[in-house]
PDB file of N, CA and C in Angstrom:
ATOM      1  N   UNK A   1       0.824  -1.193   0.000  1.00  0.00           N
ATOM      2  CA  UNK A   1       0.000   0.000   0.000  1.00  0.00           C
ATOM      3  C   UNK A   1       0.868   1.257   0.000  1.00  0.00           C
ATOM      4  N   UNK A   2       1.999   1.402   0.893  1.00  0.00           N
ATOM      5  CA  UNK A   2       2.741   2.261   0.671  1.00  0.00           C
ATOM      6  C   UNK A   2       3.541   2.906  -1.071  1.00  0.00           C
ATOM      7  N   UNK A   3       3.409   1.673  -1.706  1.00  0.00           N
ATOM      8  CA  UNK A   3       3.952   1.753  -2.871  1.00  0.00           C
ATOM      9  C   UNK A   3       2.777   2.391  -3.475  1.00  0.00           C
ATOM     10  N   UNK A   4       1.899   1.937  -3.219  1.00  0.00           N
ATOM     11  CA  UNK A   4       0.494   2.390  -4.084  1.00  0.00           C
ATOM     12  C   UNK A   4       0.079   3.986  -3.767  1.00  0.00           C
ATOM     13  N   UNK A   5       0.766   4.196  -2.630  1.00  0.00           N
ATOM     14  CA  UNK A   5       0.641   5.925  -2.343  1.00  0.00           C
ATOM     15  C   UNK A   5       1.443   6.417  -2.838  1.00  0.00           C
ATOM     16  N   UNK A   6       2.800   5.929  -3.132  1.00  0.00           N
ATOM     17  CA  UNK A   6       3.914   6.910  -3.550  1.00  0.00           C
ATOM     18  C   UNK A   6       3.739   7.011  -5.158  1.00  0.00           C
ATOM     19  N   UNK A   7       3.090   6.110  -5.568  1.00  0.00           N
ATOM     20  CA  UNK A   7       2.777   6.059  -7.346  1.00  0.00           C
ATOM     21  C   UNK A   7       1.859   6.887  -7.342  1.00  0.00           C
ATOM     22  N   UNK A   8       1.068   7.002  -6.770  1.00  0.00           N
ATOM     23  CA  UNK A   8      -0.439   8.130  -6.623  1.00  0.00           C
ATOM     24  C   UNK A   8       0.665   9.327  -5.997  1.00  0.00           C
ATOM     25  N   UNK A   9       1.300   9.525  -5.384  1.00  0.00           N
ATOM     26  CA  UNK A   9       1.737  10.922  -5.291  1.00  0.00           C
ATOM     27  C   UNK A   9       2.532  11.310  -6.563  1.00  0.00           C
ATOM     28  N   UNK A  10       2.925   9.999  -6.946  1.00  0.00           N
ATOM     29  CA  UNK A  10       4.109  10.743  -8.282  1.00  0.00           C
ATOM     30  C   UNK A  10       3.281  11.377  -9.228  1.00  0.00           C
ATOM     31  N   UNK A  11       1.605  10.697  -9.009  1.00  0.00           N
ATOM     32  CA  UNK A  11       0.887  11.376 -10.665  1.00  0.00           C
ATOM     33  C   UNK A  11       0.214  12.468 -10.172  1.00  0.00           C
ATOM     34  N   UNK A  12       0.616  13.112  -8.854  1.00  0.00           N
ATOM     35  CA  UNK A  12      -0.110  13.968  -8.621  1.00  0.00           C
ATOM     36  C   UNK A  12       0.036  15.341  -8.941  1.00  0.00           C
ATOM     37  N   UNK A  13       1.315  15.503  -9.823  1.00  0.00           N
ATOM     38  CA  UNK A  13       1.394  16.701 -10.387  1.00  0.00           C
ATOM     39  C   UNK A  13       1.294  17.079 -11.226  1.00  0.00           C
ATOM     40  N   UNK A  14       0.465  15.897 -12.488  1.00  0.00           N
ATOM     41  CA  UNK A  14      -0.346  16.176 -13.450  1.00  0.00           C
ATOM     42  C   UNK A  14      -2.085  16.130 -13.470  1.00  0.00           C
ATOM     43  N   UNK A  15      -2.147  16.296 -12.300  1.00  0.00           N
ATOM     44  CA  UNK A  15      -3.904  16.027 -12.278  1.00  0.00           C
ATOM     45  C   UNK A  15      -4.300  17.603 -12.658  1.00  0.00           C
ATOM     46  N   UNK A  16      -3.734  18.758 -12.555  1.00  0.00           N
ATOM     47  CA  UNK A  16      -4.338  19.503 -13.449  1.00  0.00           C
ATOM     48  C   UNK A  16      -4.371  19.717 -15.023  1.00  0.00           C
ATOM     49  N   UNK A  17      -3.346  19.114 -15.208  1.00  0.00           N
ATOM     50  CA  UNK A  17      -3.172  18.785 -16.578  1.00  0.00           C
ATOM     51  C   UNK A  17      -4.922  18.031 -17.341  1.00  0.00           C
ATOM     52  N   UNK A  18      -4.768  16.888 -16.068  1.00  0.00           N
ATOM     53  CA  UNK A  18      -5.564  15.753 -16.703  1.00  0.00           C
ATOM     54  C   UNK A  18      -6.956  16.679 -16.850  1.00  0.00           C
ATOM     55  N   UNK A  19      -7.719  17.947 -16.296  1.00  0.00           N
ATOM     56  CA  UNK A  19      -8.220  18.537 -15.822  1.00  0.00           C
ATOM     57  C   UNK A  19      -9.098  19.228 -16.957  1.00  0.00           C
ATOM     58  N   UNK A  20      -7.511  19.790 -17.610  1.00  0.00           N
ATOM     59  CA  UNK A  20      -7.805  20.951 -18.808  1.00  0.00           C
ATOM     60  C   UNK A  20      -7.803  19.710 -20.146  1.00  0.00           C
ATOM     61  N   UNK A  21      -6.880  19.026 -19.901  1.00  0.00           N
ATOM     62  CA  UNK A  21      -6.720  17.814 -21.697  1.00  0.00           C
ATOM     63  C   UNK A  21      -8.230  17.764 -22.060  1.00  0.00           C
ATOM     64  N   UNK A  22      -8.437  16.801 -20.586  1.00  0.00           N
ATOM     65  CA  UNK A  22      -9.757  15.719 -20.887  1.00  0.00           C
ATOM     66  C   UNK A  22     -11.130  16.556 -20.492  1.00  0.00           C
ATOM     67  N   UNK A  23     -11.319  17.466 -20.865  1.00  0.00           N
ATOM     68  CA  UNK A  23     -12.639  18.423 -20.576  1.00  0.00           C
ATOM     69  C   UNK A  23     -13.698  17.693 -20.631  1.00  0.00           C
ATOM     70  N   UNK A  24     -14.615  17.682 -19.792  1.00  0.00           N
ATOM     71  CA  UNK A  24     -16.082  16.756 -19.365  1.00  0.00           C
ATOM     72  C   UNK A  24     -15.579  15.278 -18.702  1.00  0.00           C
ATOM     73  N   UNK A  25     -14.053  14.894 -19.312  1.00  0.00           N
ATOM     74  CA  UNK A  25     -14.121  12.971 -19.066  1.00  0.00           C
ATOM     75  C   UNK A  25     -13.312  13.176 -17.961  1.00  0.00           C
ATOM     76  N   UNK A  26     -12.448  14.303 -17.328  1.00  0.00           N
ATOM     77  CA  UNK A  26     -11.557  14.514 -16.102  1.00  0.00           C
ATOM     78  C   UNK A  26     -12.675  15.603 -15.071  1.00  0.00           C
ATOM     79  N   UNK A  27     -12.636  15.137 -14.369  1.00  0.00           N
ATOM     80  CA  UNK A  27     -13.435  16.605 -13.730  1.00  0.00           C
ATOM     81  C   UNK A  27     -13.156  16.604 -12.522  1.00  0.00           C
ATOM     82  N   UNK A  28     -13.617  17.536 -11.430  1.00  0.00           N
ATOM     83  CA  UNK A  28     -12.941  17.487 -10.048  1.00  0.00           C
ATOM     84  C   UNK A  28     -13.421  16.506  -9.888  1.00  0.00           C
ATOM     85  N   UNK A  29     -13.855  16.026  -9.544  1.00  0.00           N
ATOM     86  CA  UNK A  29     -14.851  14.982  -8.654  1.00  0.00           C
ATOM     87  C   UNK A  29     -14.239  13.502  -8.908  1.00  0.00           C
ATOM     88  N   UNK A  30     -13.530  13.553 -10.177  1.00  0.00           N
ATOM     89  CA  UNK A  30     -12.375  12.914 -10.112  1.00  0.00           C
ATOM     90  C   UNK A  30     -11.291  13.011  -9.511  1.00  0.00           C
ATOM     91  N   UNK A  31     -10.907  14.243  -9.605  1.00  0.00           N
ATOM     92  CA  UNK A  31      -9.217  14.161  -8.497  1.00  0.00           C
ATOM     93  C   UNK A  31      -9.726  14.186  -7.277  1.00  0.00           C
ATOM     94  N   UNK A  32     -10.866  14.673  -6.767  1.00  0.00           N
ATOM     95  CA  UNK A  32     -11.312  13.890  -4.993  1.00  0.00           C
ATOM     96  C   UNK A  32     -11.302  12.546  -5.434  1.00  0.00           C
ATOM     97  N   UNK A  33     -11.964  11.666  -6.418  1.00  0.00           N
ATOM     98  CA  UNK A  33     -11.642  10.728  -6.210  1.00  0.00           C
ATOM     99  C   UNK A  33     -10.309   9.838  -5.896  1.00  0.00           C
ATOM    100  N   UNK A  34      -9.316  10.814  -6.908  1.00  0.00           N
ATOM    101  CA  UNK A  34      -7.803  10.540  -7.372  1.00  0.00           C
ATOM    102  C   UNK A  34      -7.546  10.822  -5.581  1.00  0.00           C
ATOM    103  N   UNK A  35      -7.463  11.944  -5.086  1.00  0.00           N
ATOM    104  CA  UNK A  35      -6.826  12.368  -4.007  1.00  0.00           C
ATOM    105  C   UNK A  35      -7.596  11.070  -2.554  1.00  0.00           C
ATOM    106  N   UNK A  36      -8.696  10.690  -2.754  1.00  0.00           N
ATOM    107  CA  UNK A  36      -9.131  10.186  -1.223  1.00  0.00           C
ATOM    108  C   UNK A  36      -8.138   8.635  -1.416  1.00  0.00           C
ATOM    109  N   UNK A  37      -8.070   8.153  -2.956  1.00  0.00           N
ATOM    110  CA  UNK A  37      -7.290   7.005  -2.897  1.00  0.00           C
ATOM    111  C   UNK A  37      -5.900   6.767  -1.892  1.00  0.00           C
ATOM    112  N   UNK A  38      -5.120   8.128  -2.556  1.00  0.00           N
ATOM    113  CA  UNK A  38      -4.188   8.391  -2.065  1.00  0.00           C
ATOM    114  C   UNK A  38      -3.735   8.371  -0.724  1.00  0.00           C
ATOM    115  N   UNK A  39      -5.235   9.249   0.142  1.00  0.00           N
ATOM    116  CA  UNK A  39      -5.146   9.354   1.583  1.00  0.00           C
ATOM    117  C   UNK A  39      -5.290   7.704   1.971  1.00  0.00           C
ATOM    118  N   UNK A  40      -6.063   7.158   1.439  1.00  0.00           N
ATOM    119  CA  UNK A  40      -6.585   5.583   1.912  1.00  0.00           C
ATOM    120  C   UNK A  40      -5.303   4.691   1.800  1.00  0.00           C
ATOM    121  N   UNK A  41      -4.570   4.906   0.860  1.00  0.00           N
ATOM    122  CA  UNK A  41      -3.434   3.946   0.772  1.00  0.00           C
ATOM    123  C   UNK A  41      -2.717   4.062   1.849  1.00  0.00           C
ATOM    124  N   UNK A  42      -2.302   5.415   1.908  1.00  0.00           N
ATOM    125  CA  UNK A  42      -1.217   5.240   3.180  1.00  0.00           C
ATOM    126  C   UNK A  42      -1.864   5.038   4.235  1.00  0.00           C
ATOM    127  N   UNK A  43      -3.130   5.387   4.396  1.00  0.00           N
ATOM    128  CA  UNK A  43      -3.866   5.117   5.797  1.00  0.00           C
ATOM    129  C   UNK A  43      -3.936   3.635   6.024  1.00  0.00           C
ATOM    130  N   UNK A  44      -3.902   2.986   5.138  1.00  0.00           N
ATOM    131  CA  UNK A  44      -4.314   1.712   5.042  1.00  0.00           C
ATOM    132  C   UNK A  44      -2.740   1.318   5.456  1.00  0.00           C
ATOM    133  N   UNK A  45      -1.993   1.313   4.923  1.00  0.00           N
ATOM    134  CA  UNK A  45      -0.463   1.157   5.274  1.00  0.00           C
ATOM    135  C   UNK A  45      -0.325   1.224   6.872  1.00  0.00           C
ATOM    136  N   UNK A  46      -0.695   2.673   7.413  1.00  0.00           N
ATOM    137  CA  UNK A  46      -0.071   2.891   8.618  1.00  0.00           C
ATOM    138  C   UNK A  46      -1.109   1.807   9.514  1.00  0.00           C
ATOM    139  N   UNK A  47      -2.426   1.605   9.127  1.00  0.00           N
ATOM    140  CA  UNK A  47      -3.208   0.845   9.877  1.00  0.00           C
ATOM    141  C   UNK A  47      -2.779  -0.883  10.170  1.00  0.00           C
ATOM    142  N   UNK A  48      -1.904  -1.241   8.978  1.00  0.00           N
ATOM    143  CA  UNK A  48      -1.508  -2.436   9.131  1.00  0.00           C
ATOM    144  C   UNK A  48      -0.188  -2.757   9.691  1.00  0.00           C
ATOM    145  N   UNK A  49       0.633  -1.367   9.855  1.00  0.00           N
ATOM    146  CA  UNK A  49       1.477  -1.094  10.760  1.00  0.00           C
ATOM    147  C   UNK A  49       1.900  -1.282  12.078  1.00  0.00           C
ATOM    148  N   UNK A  50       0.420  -0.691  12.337  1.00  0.00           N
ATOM    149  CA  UNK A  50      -0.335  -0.278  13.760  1.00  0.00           C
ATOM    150  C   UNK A  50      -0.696  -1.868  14.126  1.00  0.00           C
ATOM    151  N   UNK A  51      -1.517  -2.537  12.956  1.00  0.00           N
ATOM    152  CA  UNK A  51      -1.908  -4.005  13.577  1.00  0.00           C
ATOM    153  C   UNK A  51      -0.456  -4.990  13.902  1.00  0.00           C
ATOM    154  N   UNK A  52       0.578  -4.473  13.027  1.00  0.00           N
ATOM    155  CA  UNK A  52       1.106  -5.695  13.383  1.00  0.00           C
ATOM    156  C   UNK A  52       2.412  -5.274  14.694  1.00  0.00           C
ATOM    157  N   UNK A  53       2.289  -3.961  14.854  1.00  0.00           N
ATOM    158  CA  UNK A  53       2.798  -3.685  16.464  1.00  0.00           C
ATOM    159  C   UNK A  53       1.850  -4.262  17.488  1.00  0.00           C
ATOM    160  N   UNK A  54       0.794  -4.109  17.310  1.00  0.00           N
ATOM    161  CA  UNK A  54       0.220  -4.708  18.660  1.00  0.00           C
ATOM    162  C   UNK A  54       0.216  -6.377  18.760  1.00  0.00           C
ATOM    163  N   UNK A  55      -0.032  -7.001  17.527  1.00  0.00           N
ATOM    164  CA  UNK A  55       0.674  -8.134  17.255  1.00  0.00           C
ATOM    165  C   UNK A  55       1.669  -8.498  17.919  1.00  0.00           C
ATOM    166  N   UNK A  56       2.815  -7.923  17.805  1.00  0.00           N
ATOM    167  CA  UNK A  56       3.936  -8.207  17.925  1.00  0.00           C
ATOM    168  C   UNK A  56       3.942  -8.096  19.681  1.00  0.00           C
ATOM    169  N   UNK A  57       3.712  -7.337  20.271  1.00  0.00           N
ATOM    170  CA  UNK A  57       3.485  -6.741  21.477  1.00  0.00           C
ATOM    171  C   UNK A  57       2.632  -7.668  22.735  1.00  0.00           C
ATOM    172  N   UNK A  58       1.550  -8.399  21.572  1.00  0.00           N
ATOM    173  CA  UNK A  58       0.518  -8.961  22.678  1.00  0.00           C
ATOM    174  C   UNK A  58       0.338 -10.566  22.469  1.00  0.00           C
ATOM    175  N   UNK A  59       1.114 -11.164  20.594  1.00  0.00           N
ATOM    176  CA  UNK A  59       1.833 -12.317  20.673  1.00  0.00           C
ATOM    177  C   UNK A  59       2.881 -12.518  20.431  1.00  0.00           C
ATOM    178  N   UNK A  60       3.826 -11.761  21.203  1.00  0.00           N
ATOM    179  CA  UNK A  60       5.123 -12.309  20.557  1.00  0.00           C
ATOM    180  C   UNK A  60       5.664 -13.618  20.137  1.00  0.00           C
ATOM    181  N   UNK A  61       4.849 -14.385  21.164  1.00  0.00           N
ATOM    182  CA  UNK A  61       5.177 -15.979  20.399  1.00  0.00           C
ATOM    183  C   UNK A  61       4.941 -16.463  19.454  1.00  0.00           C
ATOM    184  N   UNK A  62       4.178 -15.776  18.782  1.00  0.00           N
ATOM    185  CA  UNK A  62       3.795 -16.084  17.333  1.00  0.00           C
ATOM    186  C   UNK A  62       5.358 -15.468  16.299  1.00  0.00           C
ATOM    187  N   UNK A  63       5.533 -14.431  16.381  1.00  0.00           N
ATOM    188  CA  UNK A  63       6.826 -13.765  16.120  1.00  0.00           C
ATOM    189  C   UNK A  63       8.155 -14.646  16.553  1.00  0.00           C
ATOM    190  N   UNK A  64       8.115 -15.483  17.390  1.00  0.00           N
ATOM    191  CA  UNK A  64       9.640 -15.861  18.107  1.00  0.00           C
ATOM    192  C   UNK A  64       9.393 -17.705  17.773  1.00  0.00           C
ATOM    193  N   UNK A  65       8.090 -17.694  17.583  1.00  0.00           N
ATOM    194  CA  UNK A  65       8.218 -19.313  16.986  1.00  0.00           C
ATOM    195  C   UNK A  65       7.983 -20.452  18.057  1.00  0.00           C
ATOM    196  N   UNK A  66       7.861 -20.000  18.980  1.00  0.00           N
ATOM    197  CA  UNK A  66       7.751 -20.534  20.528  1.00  0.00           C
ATOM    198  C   UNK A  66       6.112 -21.122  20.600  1.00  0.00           C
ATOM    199  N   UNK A  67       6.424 -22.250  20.785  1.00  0.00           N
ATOM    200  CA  UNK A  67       4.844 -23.544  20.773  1.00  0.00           C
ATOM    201  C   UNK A  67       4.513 -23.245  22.600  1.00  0.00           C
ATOM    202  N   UNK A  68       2.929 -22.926  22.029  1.00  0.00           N
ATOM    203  CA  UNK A  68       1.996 -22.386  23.501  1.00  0.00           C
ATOM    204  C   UNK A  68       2.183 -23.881  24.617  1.00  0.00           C
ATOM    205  N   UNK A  69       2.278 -23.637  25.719  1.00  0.00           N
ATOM    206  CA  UNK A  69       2.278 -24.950  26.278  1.00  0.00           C
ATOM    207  C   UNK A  69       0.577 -25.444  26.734  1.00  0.00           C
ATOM    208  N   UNK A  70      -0.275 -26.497  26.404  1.00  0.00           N
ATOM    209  CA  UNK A  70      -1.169 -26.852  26.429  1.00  0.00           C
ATOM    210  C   UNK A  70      -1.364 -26.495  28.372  1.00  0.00           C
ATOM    211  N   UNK A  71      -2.760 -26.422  28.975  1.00  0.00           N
ATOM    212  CA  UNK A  71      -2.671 -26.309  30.068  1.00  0.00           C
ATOM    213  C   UNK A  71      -3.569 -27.048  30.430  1.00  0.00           C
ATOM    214  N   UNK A  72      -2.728 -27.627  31.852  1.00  0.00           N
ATOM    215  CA  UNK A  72      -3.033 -28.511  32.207  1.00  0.00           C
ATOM    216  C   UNK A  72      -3.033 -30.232  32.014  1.00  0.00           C
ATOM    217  N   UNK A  73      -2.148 -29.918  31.483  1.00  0.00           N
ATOM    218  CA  UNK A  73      -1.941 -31.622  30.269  1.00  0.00           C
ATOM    219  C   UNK A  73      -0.389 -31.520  31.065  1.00  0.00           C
ATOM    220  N   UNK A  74      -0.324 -33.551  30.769  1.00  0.00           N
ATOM    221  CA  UNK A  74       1.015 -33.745  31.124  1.00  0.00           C
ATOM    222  C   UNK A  74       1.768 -33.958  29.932  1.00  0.00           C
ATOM    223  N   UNK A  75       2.799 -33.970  29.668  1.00  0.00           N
ATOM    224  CA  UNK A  75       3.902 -34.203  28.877  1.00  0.00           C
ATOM    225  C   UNK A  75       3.975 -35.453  28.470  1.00  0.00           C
ATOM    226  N   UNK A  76       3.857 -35.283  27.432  1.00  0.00           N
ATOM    227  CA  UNK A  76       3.803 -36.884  26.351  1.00  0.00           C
ATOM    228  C   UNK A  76       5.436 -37.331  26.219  1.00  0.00           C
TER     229      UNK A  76
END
């Protein structure tokens, strides 16, 4: 997703271009569309960020590879 924001920022300095070319087939309501993508990608990025810190934080054993010990069971 991060990649997908930085490609949407690179085209973002022809959206007025696209504006004046394509008269009636570009219109604002397109670059809000163009622009909310943009916000969503990285939001979406930092959100899966965010999930996999607390992840990391609240199972680390999942991260370190470490088998849960069954409870209450004896040892086979």
């Amino acid at each position: 997703m991060v990649v997908v924001g930085c490609v949407l920022n690179a085209f973002s300095t022809g959206l007025p271009s696209l504006e004046s070319d394509f008269k009636g087939a570009w219109t604002s309501s397109d670059t809000r569309a163009y622009n909310a993508t943009y916000v969503l990608a990285f939001f979406v990025a930092g959100l899966c960020a965010l999930l996999t810190c607390l992840l990391a934080l609240f199972a680390h054993s999942a991260f370190l590879g470490a088998k849960p010990v069954a409870a209450g069971g004896a040892a086979a």
